[in-house]
C-alpha atoms as a PDB file:
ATOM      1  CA  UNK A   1       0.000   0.000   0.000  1.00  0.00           C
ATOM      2  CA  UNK A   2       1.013   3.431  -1.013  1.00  0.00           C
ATOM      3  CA  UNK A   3       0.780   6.579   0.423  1.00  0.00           C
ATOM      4  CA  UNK A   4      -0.655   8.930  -2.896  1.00  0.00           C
ATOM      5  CA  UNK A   5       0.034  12.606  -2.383  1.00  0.00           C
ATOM      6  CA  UNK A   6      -0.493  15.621  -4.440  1.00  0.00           C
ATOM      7  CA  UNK A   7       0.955  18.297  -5.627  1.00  0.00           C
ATOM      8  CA  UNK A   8       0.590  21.584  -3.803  1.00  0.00           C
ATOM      9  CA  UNK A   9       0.557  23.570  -7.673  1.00  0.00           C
ATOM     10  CA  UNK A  10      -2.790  21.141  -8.493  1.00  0.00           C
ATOM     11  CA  UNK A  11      -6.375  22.849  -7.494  1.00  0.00           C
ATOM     12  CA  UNK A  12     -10.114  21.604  -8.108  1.00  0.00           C
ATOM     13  CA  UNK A  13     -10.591  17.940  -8.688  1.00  0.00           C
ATOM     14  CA  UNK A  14      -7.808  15.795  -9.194  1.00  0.00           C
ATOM     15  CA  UNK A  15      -7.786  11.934 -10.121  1.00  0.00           C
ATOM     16  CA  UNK A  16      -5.888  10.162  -7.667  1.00  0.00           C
ATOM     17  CA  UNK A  17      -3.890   7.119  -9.281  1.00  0.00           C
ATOM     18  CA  UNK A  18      -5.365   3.569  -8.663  1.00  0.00           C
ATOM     19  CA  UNK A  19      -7.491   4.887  -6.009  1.00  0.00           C
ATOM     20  CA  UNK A  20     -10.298   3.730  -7.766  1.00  0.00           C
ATOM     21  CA  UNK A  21      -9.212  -0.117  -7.876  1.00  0.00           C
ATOM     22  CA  UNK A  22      -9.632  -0.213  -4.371  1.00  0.00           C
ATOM     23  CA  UNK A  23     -12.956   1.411  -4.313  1.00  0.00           C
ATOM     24  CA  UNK A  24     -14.372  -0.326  -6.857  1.00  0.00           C
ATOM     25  CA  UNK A  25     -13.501  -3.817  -5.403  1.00  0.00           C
ATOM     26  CA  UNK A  26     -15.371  -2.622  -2.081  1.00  0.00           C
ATOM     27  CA  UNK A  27     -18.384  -1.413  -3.718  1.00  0.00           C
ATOM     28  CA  UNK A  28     -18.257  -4.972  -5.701  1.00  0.00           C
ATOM     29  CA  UNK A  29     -18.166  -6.970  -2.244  1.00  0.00           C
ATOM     30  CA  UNK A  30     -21.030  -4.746  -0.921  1.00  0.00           C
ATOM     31  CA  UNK A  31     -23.564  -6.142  -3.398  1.00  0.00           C
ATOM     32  CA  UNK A  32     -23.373  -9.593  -1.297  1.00  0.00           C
ATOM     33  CA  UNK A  33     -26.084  -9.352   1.003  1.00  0.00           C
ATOM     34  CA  UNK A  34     -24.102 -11.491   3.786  1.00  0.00           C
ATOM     35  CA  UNK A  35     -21.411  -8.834   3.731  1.00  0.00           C
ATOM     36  CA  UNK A  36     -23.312  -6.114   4.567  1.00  0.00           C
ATOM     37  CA  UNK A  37     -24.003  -6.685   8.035  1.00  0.00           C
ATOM     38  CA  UNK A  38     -22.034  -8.412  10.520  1.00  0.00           C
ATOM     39  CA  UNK A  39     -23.627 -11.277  11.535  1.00  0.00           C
ATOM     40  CA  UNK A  40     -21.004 -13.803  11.717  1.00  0.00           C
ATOM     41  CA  UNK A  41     -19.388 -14.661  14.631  1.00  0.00           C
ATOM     42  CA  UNK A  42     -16.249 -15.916  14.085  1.00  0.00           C
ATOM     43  CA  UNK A  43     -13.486 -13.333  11.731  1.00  0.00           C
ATOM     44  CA  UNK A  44     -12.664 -16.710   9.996  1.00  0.00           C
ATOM     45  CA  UNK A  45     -16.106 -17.244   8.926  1.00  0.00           C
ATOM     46  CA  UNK A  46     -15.546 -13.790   7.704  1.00  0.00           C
ATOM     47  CA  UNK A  47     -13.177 -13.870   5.720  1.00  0.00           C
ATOM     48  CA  UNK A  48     -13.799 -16.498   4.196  1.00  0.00           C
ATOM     49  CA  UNK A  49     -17.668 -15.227   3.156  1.00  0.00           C
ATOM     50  CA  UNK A  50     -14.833 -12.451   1.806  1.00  0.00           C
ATOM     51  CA  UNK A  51     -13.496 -14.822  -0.054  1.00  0.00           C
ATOM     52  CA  UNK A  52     -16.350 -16.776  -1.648  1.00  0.00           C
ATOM     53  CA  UNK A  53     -17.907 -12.982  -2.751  1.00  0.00           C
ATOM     54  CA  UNK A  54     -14.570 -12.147  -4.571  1.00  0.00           C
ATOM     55  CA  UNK A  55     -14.532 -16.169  -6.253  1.00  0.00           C
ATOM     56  CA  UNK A  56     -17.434 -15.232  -7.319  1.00  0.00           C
ATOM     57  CA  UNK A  57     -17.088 -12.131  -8.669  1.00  0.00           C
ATOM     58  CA  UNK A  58     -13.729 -12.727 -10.601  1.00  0.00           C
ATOM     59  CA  UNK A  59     -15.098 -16.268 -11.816  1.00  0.00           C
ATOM     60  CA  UNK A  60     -17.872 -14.047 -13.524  1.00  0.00           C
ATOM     61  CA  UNK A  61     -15.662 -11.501 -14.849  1.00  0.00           C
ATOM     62  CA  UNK A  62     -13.430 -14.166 -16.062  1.00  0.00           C
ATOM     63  CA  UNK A  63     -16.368 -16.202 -17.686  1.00  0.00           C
ATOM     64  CA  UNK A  64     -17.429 -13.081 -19.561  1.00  0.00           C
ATOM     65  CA  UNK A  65     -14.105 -12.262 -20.948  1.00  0.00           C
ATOM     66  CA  UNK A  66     -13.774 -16.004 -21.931  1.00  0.00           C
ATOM     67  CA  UNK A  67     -17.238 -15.379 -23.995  1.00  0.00           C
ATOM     68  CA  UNK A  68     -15.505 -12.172 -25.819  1.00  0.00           C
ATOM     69  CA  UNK A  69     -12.832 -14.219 -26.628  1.00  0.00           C
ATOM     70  CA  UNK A  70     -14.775 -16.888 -27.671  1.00  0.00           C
ATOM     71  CA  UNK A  71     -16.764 -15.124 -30.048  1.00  0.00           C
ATOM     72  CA  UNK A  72     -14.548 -12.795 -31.738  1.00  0.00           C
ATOM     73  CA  UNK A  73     -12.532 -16.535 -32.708  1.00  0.00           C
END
């Protein structure tokens, strides 16, 4: 993890690099309903409903890149 600063010259809204990777994996996890509250008991149970949700989503992603790929072939 990096520390992302900016420079002092820069004013208004500025982009911060790979910032949004980060966000955009959290909103991603936050569409499992399981996630959103914290019901579980044990962390290990957790992180592993963590887990699953990001399986999940990457298995998905990777199965609709696999169809792009399949029909441009």
């Amino acid at each position: 993890m990096h520390v992302v600063r900016t420079l002092k010259a820069k004013r208004g809204f500025v982009l911060l690099p790979r910032r949004r990777v980060v966000e955009r994996s959290f909103a991603w996890a936050a569409r499992f309903r399981r996630l959103a509250r914290d019901y579980e008991r044990l962390p290990q149970t957790l992180a592993g409903l963590h887990f699953v949700a990001f399986v999940t989503l990457m298995l998905a992603k990777a199965a609709a890149a696999f169809d792009v790929v399949r029909n441009t072939v």
